[in-house]
Structure formats: structure tokens, C-alpha cells
C-alpha atoms as a PDB file:
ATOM      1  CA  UNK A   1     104.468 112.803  69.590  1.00  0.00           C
ATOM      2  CA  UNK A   2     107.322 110.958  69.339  1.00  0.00           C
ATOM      3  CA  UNK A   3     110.780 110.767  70.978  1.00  0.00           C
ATOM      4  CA  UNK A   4     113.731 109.752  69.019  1.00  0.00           C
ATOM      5  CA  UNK A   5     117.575 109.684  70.261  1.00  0.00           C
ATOM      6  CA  UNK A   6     119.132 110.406  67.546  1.00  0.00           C
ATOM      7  CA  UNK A   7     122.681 110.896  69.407  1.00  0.00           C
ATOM      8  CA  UNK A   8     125.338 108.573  68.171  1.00  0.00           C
ATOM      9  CA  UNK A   9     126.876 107.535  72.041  1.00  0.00           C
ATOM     10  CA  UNK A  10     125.150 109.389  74.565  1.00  0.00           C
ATOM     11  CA  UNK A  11     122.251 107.654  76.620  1.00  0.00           C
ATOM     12  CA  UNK A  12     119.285 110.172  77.838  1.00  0.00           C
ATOM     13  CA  UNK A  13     117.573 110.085  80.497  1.00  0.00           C
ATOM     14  CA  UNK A  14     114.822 112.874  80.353  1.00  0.00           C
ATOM     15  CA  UNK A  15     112.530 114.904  81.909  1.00  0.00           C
ATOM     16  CA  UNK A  16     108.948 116.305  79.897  1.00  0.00           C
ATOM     17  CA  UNK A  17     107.272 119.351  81.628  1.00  0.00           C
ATOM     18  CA  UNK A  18     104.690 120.824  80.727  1.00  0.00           C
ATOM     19  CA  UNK A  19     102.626 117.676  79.372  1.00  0.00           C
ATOM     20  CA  UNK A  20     100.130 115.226  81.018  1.00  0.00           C
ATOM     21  CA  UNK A  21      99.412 111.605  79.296  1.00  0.00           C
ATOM     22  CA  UNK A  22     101.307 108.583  78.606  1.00  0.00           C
ATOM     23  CA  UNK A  23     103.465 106.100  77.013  1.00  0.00           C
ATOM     24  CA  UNK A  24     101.863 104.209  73.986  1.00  0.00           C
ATOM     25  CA  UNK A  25     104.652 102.680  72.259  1.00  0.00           C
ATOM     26  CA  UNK A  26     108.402 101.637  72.421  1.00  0.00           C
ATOM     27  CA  UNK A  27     110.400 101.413  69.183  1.00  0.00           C
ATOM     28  CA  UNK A  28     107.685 101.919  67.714  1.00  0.00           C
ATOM     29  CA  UNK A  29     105.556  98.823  68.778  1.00  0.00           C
ATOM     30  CA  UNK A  30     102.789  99.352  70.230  1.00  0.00           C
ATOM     31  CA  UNK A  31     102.252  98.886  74.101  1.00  0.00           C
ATOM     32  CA  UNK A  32      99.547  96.586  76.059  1.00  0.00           C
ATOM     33  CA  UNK A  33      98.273  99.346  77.804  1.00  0.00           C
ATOM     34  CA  UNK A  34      99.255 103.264  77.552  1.00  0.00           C
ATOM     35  CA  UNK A  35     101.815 103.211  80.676  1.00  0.00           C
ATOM     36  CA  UNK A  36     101.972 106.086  82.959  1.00  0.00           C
ATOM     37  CA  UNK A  37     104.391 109.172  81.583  1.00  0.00           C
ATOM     38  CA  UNK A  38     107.177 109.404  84.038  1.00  0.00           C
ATOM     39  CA  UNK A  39     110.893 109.779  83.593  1.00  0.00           C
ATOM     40  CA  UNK A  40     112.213 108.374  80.510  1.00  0.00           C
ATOM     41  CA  UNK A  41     115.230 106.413  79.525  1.00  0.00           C
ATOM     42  CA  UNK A  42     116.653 106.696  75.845  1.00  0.00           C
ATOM     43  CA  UNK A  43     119.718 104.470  74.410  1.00  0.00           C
ATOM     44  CA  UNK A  44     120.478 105.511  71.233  1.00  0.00           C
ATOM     45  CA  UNK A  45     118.313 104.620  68.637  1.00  0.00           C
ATOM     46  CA  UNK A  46     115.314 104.236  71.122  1.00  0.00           C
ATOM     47  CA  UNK A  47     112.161 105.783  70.283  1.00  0.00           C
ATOM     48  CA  UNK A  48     109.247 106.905  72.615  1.00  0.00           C
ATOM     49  CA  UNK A  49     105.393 107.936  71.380  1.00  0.00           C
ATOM     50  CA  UNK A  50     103.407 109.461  74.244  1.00  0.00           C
ATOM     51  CA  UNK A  51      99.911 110.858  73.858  1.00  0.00           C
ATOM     52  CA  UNK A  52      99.784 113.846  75.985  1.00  0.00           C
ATOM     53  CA  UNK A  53      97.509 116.806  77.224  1.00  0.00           C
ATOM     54  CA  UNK A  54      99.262 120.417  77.079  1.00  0.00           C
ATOM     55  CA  UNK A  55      99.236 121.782  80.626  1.00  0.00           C
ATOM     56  CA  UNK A  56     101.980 124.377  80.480  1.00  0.00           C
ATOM     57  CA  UNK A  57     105.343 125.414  78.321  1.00  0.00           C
ATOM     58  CA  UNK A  58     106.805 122.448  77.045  1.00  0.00           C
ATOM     59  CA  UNK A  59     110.412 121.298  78.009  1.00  0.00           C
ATOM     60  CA  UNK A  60     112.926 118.476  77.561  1.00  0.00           C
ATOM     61  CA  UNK A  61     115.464 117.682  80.120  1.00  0.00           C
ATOM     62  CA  UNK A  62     118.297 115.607  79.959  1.00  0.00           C
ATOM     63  CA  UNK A  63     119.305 114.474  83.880  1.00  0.00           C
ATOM     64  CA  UNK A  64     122.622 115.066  84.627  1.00  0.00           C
ATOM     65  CA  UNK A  65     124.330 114.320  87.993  1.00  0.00           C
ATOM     66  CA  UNK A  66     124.264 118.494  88.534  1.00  0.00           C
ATOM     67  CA  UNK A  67     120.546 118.258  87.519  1.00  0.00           C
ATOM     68  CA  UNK A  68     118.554 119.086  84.427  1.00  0.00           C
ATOM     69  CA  UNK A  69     120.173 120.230  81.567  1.00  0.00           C
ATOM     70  CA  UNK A  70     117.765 121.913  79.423  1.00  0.00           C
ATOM     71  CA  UNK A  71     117.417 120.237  75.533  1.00  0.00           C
ATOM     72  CA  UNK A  72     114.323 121.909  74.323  1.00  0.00           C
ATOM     73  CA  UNK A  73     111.473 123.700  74.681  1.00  0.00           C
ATOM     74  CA  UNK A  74     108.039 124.054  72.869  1.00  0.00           C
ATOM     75  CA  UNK A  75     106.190 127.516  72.762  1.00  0.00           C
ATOM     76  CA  UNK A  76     102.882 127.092  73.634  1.00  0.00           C
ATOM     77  CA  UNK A  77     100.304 129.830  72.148  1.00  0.00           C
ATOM     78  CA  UNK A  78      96.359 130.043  72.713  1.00  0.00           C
ATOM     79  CA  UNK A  79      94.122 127.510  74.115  1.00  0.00           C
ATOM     80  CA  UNK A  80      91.268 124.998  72.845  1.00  0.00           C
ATOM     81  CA  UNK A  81      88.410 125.570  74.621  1.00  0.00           C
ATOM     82  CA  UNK A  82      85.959 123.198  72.949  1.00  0.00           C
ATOM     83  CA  UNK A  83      88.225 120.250  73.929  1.00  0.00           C
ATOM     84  CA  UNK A  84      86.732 116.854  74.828  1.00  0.00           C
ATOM     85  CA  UNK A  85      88.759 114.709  77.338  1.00  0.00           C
ATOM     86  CA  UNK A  86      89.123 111.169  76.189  1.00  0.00           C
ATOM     87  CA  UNK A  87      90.694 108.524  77.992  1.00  0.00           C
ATOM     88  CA  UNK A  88      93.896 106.811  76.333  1.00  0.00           C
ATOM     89  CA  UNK A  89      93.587 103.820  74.911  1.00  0.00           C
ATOM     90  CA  UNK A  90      95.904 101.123  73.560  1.00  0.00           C
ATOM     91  CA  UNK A  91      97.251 101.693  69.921  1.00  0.00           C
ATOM     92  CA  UNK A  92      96.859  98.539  67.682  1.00  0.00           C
ATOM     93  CA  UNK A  93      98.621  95.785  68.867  1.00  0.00           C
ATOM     94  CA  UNK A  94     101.278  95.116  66.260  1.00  0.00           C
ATOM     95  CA  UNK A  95     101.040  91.973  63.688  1.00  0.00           C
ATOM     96  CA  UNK A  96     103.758  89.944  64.471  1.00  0.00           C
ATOM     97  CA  UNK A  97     103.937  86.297  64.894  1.00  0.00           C
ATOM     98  CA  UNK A  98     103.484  84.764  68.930  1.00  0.00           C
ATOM     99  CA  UNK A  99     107.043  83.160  70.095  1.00  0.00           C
ATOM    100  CA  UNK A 100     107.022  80.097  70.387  1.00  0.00           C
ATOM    101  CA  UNK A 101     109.567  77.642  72.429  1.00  0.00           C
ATOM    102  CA  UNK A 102     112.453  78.800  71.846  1.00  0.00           C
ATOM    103  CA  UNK A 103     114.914  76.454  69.092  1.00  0.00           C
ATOM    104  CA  UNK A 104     118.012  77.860  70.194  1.00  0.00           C
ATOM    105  CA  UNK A 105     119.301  79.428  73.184  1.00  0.00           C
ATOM    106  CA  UNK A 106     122.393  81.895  72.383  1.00  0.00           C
ATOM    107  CA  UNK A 107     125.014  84.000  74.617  1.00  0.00           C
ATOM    108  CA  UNK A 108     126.070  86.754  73.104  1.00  0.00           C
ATOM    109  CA  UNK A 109     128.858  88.401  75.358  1.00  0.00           C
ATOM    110  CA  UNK A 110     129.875  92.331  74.906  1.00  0.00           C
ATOM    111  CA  UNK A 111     133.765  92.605  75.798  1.00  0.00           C
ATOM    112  CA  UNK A 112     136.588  94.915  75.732  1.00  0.00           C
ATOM    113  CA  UNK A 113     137.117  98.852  76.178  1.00  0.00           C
ATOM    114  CA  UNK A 114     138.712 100.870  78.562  1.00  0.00           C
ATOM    115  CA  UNK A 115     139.580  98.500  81.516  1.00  0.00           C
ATOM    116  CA  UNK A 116     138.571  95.642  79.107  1.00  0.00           C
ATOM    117  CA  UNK A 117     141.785  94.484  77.797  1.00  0.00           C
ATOM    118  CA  UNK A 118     141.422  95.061  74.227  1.00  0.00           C
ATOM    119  CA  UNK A 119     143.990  97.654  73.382  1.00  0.00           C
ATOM    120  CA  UNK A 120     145.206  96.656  70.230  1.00  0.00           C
ATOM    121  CA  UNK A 121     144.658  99.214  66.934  1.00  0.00           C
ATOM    122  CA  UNK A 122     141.515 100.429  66.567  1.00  0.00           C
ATOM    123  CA  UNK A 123     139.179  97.724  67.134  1.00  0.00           C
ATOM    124  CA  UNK A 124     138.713  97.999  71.025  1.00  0.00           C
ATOM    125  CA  UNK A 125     135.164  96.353  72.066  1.00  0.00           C
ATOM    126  CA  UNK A 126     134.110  92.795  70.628  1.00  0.00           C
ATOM    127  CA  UNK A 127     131.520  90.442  70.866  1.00  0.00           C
ATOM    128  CA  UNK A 128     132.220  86.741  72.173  1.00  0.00           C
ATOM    129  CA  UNK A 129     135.739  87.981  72.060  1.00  0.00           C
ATOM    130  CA  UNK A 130     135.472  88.512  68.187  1.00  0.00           C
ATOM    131  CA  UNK A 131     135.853  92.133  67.116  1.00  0.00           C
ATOM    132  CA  UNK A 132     134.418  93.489  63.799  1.00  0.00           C
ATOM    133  CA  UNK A 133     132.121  91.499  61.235  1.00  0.00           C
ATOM    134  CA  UNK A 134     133.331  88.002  61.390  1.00  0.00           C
ATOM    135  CA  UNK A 135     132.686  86.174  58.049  1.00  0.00           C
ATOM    136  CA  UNK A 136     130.541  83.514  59.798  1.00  0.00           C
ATOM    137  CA  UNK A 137     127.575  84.794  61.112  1.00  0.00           C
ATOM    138  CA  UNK A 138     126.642  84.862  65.086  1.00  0.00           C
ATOM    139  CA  UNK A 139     123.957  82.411  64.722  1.00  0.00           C
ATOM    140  CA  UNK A 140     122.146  80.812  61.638  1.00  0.00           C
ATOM    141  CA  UNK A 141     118.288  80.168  62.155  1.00  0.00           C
ATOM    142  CA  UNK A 142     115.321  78.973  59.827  1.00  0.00           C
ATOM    143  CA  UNK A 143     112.513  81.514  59.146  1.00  0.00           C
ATOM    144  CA  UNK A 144     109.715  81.821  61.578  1.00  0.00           C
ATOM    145  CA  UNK A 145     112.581  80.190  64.392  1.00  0.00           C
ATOM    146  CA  UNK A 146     112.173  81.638  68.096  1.00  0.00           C
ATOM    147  CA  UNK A 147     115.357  82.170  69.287  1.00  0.00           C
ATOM    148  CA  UNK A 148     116.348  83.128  72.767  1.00  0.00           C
ATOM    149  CA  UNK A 149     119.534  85.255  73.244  1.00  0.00           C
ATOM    150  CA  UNK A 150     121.205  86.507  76.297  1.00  0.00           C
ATOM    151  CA  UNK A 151     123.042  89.799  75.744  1.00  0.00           C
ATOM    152  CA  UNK A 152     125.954  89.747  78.536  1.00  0.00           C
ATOM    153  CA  UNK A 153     127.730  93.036  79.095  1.00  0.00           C
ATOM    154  CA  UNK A 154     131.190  91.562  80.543  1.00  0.00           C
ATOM    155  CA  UNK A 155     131.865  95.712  80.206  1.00  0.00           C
ATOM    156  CA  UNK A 156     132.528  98.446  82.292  1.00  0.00           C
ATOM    157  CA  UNK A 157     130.010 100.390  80.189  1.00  0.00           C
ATOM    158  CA  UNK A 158     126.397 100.529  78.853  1.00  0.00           C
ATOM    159  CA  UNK A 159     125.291  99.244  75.752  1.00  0.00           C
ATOM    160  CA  UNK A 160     122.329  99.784  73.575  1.00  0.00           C
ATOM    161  CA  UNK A 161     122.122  96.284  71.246  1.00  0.00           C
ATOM    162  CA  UNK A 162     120.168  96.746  68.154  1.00  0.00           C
ATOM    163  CA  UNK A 163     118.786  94.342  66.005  1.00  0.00           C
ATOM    164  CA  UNK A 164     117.923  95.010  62.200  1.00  0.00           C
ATOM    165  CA  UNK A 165     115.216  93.314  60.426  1.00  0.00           C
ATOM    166  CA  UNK A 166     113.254  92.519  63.851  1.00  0.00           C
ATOM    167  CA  UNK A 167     111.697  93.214  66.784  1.00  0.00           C
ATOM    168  CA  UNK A 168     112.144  91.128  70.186  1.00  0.00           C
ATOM    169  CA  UNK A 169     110.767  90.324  73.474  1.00  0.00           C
ATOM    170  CA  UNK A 170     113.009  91.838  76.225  1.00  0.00           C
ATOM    171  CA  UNK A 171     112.380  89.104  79.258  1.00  0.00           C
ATOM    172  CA  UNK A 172     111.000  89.934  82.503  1.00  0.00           C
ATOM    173  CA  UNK A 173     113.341  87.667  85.568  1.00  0.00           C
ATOM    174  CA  UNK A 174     110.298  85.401  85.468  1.00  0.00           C
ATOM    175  CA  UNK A 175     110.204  84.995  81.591  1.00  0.00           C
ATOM    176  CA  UNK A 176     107.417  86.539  80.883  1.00  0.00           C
ATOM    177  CA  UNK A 177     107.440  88.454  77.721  1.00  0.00           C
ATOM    178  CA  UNK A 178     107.969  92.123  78.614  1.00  0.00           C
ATOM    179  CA  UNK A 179     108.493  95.154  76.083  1.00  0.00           C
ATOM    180  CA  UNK A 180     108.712  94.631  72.307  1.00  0.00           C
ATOM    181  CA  UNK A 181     111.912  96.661  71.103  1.00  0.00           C
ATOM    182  CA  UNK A 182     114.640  96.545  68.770  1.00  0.00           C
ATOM    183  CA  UNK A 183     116.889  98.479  70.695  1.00  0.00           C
ATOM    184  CA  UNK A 184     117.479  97.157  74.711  1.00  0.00           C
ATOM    185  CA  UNK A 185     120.147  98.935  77.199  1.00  0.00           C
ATOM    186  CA  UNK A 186     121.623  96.940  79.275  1.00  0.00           C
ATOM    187  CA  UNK A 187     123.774  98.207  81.759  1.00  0.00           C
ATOM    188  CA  UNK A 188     127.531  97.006  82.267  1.00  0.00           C
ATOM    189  CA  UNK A 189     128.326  94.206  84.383  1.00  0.00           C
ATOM    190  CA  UNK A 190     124.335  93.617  83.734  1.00  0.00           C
ATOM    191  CA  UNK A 191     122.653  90.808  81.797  1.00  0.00           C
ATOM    192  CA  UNK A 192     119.111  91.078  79.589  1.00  0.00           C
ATOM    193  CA  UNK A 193     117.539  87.972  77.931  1.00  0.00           C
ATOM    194  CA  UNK A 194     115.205  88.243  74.930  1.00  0.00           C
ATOM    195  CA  UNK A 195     113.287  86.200  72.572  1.00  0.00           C
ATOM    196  CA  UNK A 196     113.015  87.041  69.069  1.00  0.00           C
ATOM    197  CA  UNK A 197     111.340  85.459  65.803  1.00  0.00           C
ATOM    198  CA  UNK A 198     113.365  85.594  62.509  1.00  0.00           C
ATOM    199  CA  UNK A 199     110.775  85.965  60.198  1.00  0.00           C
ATOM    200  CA  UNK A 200     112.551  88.124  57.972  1.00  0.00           C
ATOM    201  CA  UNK A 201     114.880  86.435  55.837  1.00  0.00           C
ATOM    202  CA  UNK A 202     118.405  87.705  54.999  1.00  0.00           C
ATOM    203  CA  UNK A 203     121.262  88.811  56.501  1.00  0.00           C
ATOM    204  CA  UNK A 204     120.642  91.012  59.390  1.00  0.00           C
ATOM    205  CA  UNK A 205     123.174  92.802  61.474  1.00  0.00           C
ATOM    206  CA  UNK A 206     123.303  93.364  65.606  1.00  0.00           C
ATOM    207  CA  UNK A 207     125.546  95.875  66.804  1.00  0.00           C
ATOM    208  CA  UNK A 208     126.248  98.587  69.934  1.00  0.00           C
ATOM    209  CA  UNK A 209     123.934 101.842  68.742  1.00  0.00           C
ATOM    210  CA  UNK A 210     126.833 103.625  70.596  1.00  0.00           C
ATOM    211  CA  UNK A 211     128.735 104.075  66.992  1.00  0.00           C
ATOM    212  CA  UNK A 212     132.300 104.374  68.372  1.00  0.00           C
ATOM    213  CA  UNK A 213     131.402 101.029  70.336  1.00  0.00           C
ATOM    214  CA  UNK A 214     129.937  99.559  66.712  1.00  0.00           C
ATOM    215  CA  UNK A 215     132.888 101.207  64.406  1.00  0.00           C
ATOM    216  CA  UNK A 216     135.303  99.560  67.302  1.00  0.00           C
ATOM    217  CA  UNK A 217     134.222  96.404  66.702  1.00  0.00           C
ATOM    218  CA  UNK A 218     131.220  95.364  68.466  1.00  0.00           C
ATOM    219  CA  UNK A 219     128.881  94.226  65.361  1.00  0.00           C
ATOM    220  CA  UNK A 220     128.217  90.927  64.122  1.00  0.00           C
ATOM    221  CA  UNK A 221     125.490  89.559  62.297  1.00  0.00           C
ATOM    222  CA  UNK A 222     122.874  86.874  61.682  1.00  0.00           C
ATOM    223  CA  UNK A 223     121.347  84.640  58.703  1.00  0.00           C
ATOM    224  CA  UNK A 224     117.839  83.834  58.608  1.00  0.00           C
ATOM    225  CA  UNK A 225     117.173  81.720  55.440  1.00  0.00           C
END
């Protein structure tokens, strides 16, 4: 099944009882191998697909700093008793194109909020220091470009950055290509590099998937011709 955050702000960090099995994909892309089900971490936007085994009554719950908060649970009736265990394998590894050296290596800088000194009307957080849609785009890029773009958080908040049109590569500290997303957290005062190819043409926005932060100004956008 799969795990969707579907809350406009709030980041989840949850809990599944009642379930044995694994990760298989992350924003919907498929991962190299089915990774062990532990605690999971959900910005909003961020999906999750686990494959699991039903052991028991089913819960979600949301860790809070007074403990689990209860989200949901899932009745659980009868058995099957003519069930065949089967080892998890990986789901089909998506077609994308293979990065290649990266063309252009951008900074993209997430500013402003409470203790952020942007206090001015409505528009409150920015990126690069430019709050709302600017009529120049972020960055302009050919098709079928690898780009490489570090997302800053000069906050004193978490963001979840979403890109439309694409998937990326979030970077590992070594640069080795880690988890294919479309939706990376990244924690404030924190930094996350990843390498994307525009191979979608057309105009494609990246904003905070915290709305308030997006509606208060942190959005821009891209052109891929």
C-alpha cells in the first residue's frame, strides 16, 4: 500500500504496527532494493509504497515529543491460510534517463520567516532573497541537461522542496546518487544537494510543499526548452 501526506504544513514522522515487509518505492520511483520497514519520515507531498505481511491490527502513528499520537487504524478480519511466503523483490526500476556530468551547478537558498527578517506584508519566506514568482525564471536549461542544485535552508525551519515535471537524485556526502524523489526535506540550518535531468520541456515550478511557506513566497520556477 501506499503512504501519502496529504497535510498542507505538517511533517510526519510515523509509526506502522501491525505489518511486517518493506519499503519499495519513494515518490513513487521505484527503489534498488526493497529497504527494511522501519520508522518513516513524511514531508508533505511525500509518498511511501511498502509491501507488507499482516501480523496483527493495523495502526498509524504520528511521533510526537509526548509519544504516539494515534492517526489510524485498519480492522483486520479472518486469516489466509493457504498463503505462500515470497520474498520481496525490487519493483521495476523506473525509465528515466542516467545523469550525466552535471552542466550547471545552482544554489538555491530558502530565506526568511519568523526570526528570518522578512516581515514585510504577506510575503514572509523567499528564495535567493526573492519572494513570490519572479518573472525570470530560477535557472534556464536545455532538454536532457543534468543539472546539479544545492537547496540551502538559511531557515529556522524545515522545508519540503518540490519539483514539478521531474524527478531527482538526492546526493549522498560522497556524491553518489542516493534516493530518486521529487519531494526532499531538508532540515533548517541544513543543506541537501541533488542532481536532476530536465527532460521535460516547459515551464516547471519548485516551491516549499509547506503551502503557507509556498503562498508566502517561497516558489520560483524553471524553463526547460
Amino acid at each position: 500500500f501506499r503512504i501519502i501526506n496529504a497535510g498542507t504544513n505538517r511533517i510526519f514522522p510515523l509509526t506502522v504496527a501491525g505489518v511486517a515487509g518493506s519499503v519499495v518505492a519513494l515518490d513513487g520511483m521505484a527503489l534498488g532494493q526493497p529497504r527494511g520497514l522501519s520508522d518513516l519520515t513524511l514531508a508533505p507531498a511525500q509518498r511511501a509504497d511498502l509491501i507488507v505481511d499482516i501480523t496483527g491490527p493495523v495502526s498509524f502513528d504520528m511521533l510526537t515529543r509526548q509519544g504516539g499520537y494515534r492517526l489510524a487504524d485498519l480492522a483486520v478480519s479472518d486469516s489466509n491460510t493457504d498463503r505462500k511466503p515470497e520474498p520481496i523483490t525490487p519493483l521495476a526500476a523506473p525509465n528515466l534517463p542516467v545523469p550525466g556530468d552535471p552542466t550547471q551547478h545552482l544554489t538555491l537558498t530558502m530565506m526568511g520567516g519568523a526570526m528570518g527578517g522578512r516581515h514585510g506584508g504577506a510575503n514572509i519566506w523567499s528564495f535567493n532573497d526573492v519572494s513570490d514568482l519572479p518573472d525570470a525564471p530560477f535557472a534556464s536549461m536545455q532538454r536532457g541537461e543534468t543539472v546539479r542544485i544545492t537547496l540551502a535552508n538559511d531557515t529556522a525551519f524545515p522545508h519540503g522542496i518540490h519539483l514539478h515535471g521531474h524527478h531527482f537524485y538526492e546526493l549522498a556526502a560522497d556524491d553518489s546518487l542516493g534516493d530518486l524523489r521529487d519531494t526532499t526535506l531538508v532540515a533548517a540550518g541544513e543543506s541537501r544537494d541533488v542532481l536532476c535531468v530536465f527532460d521535460n520541456p516547459g515551464r516547471w515550478l519548485i516551491h516549499c510543499h509547506m503551502l503557507s511557506h509556498a503562498i508566502g513566497g517561497m516558489r520560483t520556477w524553471v524553463d526547460v526548452a
